[in-house]
C-alpha atoms as a PDB file:
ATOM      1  CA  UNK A   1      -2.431  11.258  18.922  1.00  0.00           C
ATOM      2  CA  UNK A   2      -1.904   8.036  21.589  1.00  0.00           C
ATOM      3  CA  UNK A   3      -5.142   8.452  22.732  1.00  0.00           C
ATOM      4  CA  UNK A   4      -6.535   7.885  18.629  1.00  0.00           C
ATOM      5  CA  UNK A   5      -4.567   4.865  17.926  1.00  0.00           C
ATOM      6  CA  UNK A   6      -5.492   3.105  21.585  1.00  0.00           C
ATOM      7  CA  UNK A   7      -9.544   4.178  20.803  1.00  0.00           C
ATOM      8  CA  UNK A   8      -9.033   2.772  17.436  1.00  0.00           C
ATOM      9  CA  UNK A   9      -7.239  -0.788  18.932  1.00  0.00           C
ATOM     10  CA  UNK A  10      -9.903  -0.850  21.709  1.00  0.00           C
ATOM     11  CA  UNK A  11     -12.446  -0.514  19.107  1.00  0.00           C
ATOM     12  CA  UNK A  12     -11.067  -3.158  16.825  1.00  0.00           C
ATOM     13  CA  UNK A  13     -11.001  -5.815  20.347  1.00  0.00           C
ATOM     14  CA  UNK A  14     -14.326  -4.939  20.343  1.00  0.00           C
ATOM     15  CA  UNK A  15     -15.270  -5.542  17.025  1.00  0.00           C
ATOM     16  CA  UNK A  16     -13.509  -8.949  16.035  1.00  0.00           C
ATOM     17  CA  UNK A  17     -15.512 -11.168  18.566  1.00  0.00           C
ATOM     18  CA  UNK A  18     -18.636  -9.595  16.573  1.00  0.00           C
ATOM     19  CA  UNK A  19     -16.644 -10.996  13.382  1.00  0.00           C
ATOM     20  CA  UNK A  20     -16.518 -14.114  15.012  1.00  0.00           C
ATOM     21  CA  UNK A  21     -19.821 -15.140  15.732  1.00  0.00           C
ATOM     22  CA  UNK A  22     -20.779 -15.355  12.098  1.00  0.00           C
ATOM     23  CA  UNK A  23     -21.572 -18.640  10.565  1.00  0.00           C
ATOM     24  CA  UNK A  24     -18.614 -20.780   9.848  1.00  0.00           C
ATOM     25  CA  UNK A  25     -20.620 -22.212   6.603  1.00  0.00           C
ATOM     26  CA  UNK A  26     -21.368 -18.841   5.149  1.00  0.00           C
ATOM     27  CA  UNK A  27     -19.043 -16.404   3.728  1.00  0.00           C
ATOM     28  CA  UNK A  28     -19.557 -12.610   4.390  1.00  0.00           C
ATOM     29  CA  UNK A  29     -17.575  -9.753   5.294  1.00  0.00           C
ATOM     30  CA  UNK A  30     -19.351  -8.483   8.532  1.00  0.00           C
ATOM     31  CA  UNK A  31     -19.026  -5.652  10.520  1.00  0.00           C
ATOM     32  CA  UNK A  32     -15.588  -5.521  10.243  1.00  0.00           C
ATOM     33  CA  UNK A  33     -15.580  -5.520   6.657  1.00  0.00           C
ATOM     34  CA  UNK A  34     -18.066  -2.858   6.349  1.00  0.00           C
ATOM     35  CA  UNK A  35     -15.245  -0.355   8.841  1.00  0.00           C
ATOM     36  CA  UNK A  36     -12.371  -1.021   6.316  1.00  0.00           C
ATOM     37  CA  UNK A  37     -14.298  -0.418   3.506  1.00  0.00           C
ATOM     38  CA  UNK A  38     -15.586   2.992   5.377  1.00  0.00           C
ATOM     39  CA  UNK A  39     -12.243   3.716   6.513  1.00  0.00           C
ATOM     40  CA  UNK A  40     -10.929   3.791   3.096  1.00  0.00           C
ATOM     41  CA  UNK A  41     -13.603   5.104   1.556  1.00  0.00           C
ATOM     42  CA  UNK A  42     -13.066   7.880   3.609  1.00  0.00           C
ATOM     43  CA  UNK A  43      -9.144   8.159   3.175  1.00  0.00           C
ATOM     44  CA  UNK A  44      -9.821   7.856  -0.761  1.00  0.00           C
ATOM     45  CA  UNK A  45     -12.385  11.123  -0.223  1.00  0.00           C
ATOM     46  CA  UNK A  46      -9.478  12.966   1.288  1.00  0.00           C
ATOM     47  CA  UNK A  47      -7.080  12.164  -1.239  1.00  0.00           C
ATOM     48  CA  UNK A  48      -8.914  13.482  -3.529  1.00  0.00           C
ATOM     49  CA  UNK A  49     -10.303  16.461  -1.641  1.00  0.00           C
ATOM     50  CA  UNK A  50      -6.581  17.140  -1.484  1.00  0.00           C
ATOM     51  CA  UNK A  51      -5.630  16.334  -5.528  1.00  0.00           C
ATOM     52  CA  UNK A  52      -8.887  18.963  -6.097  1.00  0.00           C
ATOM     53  CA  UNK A  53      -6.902  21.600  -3.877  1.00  0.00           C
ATOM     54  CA  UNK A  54      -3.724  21.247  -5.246  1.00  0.00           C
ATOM     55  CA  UNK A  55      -4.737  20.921  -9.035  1.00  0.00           C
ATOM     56  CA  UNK A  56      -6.054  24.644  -7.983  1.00  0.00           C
ATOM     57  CA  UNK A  57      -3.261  26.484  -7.600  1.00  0.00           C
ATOM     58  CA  UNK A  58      -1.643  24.716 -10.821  1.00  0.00           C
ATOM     59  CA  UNK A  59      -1.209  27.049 -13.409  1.00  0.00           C
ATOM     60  CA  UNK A  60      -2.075  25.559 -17.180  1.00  0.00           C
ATOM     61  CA  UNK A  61      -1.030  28.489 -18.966  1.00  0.00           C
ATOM     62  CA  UNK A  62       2.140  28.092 -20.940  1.00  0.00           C
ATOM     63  CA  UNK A  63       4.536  30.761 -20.160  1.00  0.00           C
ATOM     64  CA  UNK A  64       5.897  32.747 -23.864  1.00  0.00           C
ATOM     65  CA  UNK A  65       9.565  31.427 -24.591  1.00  0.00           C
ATOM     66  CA  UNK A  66      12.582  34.454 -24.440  1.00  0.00           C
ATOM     67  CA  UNK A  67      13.126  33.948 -28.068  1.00  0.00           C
ATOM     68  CA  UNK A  68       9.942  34.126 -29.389  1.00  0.00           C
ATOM     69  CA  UNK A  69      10.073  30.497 -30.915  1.00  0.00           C
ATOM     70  CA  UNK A  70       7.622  27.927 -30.703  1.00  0.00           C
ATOM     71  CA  UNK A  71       8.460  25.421 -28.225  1.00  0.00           C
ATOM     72  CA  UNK A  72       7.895  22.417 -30.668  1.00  0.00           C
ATOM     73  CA  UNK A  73      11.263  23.962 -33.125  1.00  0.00           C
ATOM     74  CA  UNK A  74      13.125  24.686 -30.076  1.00  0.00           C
ATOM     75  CA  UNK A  75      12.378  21.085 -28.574  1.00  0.00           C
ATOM     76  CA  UNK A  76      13.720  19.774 -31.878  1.00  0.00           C
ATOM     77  CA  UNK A  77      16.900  22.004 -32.319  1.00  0.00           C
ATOM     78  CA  UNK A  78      18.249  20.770 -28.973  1.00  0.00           C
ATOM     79  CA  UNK A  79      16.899  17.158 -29.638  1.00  0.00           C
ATOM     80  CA  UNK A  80      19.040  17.074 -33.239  1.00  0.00           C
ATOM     81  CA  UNK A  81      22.261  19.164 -31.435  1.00  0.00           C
ATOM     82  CA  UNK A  82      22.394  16.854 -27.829  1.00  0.00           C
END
């Protein structure tokens, strides 16, 4: 992955002099505002590409206890006894 991050710096030299010729009276964010905000745009879109995956394989059914008892009286009976 060297050659990624020296593409990315080589594209960021390129990109602040662009930044810079922007009128010292007026605030925007530019071109190099817009690329951060697509850049994490796009790592928030894989995060939760990834959350969507993994909330797949979870399984929300609750497993029946040995015992037979409800989990709320056996919560309580080791709550009272601990």
């Amino acid at each position: 992955m060297p050659d990624m991050s020296a593409s990315v710096s080589l594209a960021v030299t390129h990109l602040v002099p662009l930044a810079e010729e922007v009128d010292k009276n007026k605030v925007t964010p530019g071109v190099l505002g817009f690329i951060v905000f697509a850049v994490m745009a796009l790592a928030v879109w894989g995060l939760m590409k990834s959350m969507s995956k993994h909330m797949q394989k979870v399984d929300f059914k609750e497993s029946p206890d040995a015992e037979g008892e409800p989990a709320g009286k056996k919560a309580d009976s080791t709550a009272q006894g601990g």
